[in-house]
N, C-alpha and C. Protein backbone atom coordinates (compact mmCIF):
# COMPACT_ATOMS: atom_id res chain seq x y z
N UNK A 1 -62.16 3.65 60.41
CA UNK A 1 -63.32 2.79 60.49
C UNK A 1 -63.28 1.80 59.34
N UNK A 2 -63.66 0.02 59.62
CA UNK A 2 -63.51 -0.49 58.72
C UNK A 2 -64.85 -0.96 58.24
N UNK A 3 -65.56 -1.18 56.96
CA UNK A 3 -66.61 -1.84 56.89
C UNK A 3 -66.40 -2.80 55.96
N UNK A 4 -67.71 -3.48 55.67
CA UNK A 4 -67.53 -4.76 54.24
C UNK A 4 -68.67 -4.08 53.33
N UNK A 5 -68.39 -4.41 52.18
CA UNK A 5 -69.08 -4.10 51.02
C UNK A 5 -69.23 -5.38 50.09
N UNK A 6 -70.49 -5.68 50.70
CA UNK A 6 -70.70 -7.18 50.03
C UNK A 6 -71.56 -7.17 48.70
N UNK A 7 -71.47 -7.90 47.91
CA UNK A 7 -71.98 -7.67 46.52
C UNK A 7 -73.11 -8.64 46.55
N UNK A 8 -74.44 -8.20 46.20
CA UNK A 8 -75.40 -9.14 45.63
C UNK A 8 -76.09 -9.56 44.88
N UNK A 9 -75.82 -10.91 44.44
CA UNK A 9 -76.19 -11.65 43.22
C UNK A 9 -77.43 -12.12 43.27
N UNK A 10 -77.68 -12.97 42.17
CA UNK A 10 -78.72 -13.80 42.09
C UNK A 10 -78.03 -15.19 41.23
N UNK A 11 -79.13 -16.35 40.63
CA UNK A 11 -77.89 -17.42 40.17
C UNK A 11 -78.46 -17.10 38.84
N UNK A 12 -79.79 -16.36 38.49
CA UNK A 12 -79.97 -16.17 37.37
C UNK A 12 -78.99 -15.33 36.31
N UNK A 13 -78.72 -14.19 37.33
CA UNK A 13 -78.29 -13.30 36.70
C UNK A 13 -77.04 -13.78 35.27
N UNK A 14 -76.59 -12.81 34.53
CA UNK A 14 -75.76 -12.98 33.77
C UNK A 14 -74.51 -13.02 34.17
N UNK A 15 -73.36 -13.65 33.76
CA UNK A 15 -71.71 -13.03 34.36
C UNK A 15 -71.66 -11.57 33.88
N UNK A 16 -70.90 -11.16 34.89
CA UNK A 16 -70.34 -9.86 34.45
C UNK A 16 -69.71 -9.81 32.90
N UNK A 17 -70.29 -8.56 32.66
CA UNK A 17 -69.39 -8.02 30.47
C UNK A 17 -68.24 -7.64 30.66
N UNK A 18 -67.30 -7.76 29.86
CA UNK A 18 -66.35 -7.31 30.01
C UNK A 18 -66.28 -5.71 30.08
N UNK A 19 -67.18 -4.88 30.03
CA UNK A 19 -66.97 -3.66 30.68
C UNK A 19 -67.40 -3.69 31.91
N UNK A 20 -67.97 -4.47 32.78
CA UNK A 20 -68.32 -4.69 34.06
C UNK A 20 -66.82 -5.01 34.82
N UNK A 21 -66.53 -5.87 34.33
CA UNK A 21 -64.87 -6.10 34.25
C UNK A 21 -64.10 -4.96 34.81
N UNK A 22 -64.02 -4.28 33.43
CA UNK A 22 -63.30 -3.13 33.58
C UNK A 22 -63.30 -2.26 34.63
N UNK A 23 -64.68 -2.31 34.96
CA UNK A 23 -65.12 -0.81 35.88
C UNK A 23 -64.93 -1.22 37.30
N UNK A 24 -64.66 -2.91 37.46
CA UNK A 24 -64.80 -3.60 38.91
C UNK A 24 -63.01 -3.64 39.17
N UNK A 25 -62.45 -3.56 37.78
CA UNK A 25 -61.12 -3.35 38.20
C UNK A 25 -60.49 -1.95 38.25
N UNK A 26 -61.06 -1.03 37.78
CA UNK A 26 -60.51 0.68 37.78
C UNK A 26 -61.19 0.68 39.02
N UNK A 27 -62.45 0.28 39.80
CA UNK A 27 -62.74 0.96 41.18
C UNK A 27 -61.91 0.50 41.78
N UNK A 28 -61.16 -0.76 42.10
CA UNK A 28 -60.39 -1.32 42.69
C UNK A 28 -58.65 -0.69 42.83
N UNK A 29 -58.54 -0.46 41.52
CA UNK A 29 -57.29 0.28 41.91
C UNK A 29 -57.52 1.66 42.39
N UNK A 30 -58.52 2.46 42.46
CA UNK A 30 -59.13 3.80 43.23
C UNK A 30 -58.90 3.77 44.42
N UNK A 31 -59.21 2.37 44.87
CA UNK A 31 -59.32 2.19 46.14
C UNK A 31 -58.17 1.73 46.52
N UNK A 32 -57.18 1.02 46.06
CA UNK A 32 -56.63 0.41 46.45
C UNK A 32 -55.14 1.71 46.52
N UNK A 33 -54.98 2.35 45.34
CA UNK A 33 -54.29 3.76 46.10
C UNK A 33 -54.35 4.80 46.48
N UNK A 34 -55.51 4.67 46.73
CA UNK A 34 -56.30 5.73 48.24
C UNK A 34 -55.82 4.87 49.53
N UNK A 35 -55.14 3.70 49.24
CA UNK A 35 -55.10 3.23 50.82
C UNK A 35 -56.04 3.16 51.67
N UNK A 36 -57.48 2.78 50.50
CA UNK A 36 -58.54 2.47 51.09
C UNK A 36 -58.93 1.11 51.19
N UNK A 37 -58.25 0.49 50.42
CA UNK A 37 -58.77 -1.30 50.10
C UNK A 37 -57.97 -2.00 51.55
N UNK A 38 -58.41 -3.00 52.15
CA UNK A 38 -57.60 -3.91 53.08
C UNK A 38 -57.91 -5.24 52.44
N UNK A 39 -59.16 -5.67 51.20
CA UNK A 39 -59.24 -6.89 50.54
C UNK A 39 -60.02 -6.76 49.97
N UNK A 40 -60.10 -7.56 48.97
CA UNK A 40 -61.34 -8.02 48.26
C UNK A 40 -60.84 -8.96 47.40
N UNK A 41 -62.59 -9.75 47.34
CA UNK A 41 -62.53 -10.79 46.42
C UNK A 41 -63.91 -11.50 45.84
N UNK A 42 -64.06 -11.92 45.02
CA UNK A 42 -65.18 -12.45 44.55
C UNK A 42 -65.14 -14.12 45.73
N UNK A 43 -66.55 -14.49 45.80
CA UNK A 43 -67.40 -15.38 45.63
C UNK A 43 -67.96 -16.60 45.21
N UNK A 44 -67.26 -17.63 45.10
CA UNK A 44 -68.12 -18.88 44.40
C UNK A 44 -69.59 -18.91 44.54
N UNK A 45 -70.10 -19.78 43.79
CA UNK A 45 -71.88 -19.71 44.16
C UNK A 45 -71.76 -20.69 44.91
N UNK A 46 -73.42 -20.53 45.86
CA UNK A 46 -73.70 -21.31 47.30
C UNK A 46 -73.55 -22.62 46.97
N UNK A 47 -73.96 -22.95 45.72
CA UNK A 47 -74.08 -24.73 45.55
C UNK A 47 -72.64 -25.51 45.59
N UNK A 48 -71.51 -24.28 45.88
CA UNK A 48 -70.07 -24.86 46.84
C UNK A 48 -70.09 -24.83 47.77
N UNK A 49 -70.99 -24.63 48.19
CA UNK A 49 -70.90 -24.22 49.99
C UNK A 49 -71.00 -25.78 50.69
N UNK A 50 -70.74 -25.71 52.45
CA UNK A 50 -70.41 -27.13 52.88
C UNK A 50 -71.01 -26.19 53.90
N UNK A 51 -71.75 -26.62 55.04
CA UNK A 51 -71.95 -26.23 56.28
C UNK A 51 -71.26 -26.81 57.00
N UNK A 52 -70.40 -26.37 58.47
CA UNK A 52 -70.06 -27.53 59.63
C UNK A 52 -70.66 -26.62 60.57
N UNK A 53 -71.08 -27.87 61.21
CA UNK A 53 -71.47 -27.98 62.93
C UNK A 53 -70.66 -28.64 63.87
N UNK A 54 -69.83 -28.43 64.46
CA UNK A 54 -69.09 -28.83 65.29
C UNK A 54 -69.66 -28.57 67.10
N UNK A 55 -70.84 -27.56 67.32
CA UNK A 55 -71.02 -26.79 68.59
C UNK A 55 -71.57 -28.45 69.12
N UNK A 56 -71.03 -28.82 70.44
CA UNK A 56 -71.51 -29.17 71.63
C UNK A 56 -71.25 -30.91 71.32
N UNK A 57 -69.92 -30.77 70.60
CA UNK A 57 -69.42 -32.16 70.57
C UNK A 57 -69.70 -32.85 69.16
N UNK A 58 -70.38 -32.29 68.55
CA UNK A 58 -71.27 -33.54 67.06
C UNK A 58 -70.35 -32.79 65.69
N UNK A 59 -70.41 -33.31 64.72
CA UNK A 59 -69.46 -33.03 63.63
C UNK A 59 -70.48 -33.55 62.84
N UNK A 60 -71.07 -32.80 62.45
CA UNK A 60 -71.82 -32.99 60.86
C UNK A 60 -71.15 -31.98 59.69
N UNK A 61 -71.08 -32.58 58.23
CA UNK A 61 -71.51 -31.23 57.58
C UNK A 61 -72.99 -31.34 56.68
N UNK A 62 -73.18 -30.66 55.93
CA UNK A 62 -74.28 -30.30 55.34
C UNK A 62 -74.11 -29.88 54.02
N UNK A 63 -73.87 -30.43 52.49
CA UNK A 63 -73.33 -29.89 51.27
C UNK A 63 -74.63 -28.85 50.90
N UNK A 64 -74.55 -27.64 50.31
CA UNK A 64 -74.96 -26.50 50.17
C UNK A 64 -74.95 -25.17 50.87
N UNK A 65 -75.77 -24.13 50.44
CA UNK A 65 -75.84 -22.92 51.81
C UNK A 65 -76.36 -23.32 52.70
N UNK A 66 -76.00 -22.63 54.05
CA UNK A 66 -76.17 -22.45 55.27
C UNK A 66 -77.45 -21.72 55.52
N UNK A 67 -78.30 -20.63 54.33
CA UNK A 67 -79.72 -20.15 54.11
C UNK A 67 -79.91 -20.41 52.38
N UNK A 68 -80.97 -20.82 52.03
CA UNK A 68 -81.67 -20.76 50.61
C UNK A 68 -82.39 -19.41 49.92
N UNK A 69 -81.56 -19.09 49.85
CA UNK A 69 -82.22 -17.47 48.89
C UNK A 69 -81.92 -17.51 47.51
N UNK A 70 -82.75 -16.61 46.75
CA UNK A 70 -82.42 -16.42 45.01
C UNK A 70 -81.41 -15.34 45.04
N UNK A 71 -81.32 -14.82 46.37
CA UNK A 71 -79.89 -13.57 46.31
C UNK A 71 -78.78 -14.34 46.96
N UNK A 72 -77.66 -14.18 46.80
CA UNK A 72 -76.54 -14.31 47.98
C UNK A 72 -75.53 -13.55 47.47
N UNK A 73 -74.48 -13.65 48.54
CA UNK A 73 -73.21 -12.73 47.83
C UNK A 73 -72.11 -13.36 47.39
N UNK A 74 -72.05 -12.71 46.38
CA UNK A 74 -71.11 -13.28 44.92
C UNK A 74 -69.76 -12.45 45.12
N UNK A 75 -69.33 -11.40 46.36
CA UNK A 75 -67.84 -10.51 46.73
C UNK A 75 -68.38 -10.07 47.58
N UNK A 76 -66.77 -8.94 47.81
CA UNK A 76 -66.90 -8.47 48.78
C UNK A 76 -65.43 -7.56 48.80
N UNK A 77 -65.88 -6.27 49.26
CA UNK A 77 -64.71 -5.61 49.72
C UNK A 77 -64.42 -4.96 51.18
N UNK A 78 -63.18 -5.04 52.16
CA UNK A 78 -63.17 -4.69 53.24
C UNK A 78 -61.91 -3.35 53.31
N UNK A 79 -62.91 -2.26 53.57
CA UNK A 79 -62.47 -0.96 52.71
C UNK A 79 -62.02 -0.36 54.78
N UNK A 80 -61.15 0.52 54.35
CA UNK A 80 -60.72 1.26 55.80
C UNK A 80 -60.73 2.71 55.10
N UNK A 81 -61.66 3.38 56.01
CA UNK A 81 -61.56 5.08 55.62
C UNK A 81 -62.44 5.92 57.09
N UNK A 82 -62.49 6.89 56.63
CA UNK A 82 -62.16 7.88 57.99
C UNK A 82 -63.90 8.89 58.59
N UNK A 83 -64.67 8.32 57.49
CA UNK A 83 -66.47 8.56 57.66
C UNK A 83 -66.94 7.58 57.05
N UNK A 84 -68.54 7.68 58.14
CA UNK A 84 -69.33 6.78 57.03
C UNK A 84 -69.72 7.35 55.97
N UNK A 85 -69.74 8.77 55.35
CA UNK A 85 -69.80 9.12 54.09
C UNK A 85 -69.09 8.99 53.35
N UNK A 86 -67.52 8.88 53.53
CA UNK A 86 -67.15 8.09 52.46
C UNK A 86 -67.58 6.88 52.48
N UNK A 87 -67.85 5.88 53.49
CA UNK A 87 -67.77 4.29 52.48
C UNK A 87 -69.26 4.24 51.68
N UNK A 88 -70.23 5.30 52.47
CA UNK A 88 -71.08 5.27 51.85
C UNK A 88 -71.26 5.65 49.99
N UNK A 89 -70.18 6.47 50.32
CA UNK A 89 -69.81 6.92 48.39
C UNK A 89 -69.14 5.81 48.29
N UNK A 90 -67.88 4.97 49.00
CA UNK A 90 -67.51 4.03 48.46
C UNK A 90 -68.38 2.48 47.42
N UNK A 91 -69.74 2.22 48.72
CA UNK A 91 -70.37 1.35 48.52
C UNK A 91 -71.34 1.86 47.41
N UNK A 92 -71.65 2.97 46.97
CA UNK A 92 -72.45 3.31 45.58
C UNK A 92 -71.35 3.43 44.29
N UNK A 93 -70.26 3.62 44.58
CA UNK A 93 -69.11 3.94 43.42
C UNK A 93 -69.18 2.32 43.29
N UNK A 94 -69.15 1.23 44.28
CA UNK A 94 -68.99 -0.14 43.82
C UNK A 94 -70.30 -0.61 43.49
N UNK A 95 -71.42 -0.34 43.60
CA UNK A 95 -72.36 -0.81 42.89
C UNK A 95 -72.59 -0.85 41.71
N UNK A 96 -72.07 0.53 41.54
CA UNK A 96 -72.36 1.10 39.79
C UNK A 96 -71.43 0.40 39.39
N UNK A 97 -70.17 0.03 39.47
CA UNK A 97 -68.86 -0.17 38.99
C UNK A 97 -69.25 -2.07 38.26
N UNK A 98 -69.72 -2.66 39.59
CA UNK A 98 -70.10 -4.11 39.52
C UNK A 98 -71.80 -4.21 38.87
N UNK A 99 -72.51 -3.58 38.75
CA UNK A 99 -74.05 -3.10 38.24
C UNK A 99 -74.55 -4.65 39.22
N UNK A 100 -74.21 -4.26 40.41
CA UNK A 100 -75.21 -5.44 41.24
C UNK A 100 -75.07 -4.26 42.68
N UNK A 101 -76.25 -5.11 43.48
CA UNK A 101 -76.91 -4.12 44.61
C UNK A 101 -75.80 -4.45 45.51
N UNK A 102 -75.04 -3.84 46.42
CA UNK A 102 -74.34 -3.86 47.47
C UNK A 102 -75.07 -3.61 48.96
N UNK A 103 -74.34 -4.24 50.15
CA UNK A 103 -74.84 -4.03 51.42
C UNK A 103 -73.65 -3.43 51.97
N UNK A 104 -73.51 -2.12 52.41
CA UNK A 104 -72.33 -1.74 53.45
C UNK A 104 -72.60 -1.59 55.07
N UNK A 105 -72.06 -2.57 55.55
CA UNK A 105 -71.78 -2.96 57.22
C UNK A 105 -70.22 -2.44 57.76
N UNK A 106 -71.01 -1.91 59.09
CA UNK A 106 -69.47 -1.54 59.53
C UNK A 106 -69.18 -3.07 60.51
N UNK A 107 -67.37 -3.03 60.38
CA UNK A 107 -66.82 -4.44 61.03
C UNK A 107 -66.83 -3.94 62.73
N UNK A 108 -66.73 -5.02 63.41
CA UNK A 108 -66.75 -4.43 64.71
C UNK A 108 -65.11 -4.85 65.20
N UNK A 109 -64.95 -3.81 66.45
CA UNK A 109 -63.63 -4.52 66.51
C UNK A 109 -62.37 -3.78 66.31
C-alpha cells in the first residue's frame, strides 16, 4: 500500500534548526532502508506557485496558489509498506522528526 505524507507549514513559521535537520534526515534514511521510501522532497512556498487552466480550450495562468491559506505544504513523502499501522507510525515518526503537523493519505491506484 502506498500513501503520501505531506508536511504542514505555515509562512510564519521559522526554518527548520539544524537539529530539525538532522532528525528529517536520520528518518529518511530509516525509511529509505526499510525499503520504505519511493520519494521525497521538500516544497517551495506558494508565492512560487503559477496556476494553469488549459480545460475547454483557454490558456490562462494565474501567478500564486491555486487556494490562500496560512497553512500549505512545505514536503512530502511517498512511503510503500504493508498496513495502515505502519504508515500511521510512519506519519507520527515524521512529524516529530520535521516538528510540523503531517496529513497521511493513501494513493489510489
Amino acid at each position: 500500500m502506498r500513501y503520501l505524507i505531506s508536511v504542514i507549514d505555515t509562512q510564519t513559521r521559522s526554518p527548520h534548526t539544524p537539529e530539525e535537520i538532522q532528525a528529517i534526515d536520520n528518518f529518511n534514511d530509516k525509511i529509505e532502508d526499510a525499503g520504505q521510501r519511493l520519494f521525497a522532497c521538500g516544497i517551495d512556498s506558494p508565492d512560487k506557485a503559477i496556476v494553469f487552466d488549459s480545460r475547454n480550450g483557454s490558456a490562462s495562468t494565474i501567478p500564486g496558489p491555486h487556494h490562500s491559506s496560512v497553512e500549505y505544504f512545505s514536503g512530502f513523502w511517498i512511503i510503500k509498506v504493508d498496513s495502515l499501522e505502519t504508515a500511521q507510525q510512519l506519519a507520527a515518526e515524521g512529524s516529530k522528526a520535521c516538528n510540523r503537523k503531517v496529513e497521511l493519505r493513501p494513493l489510489l491506484g
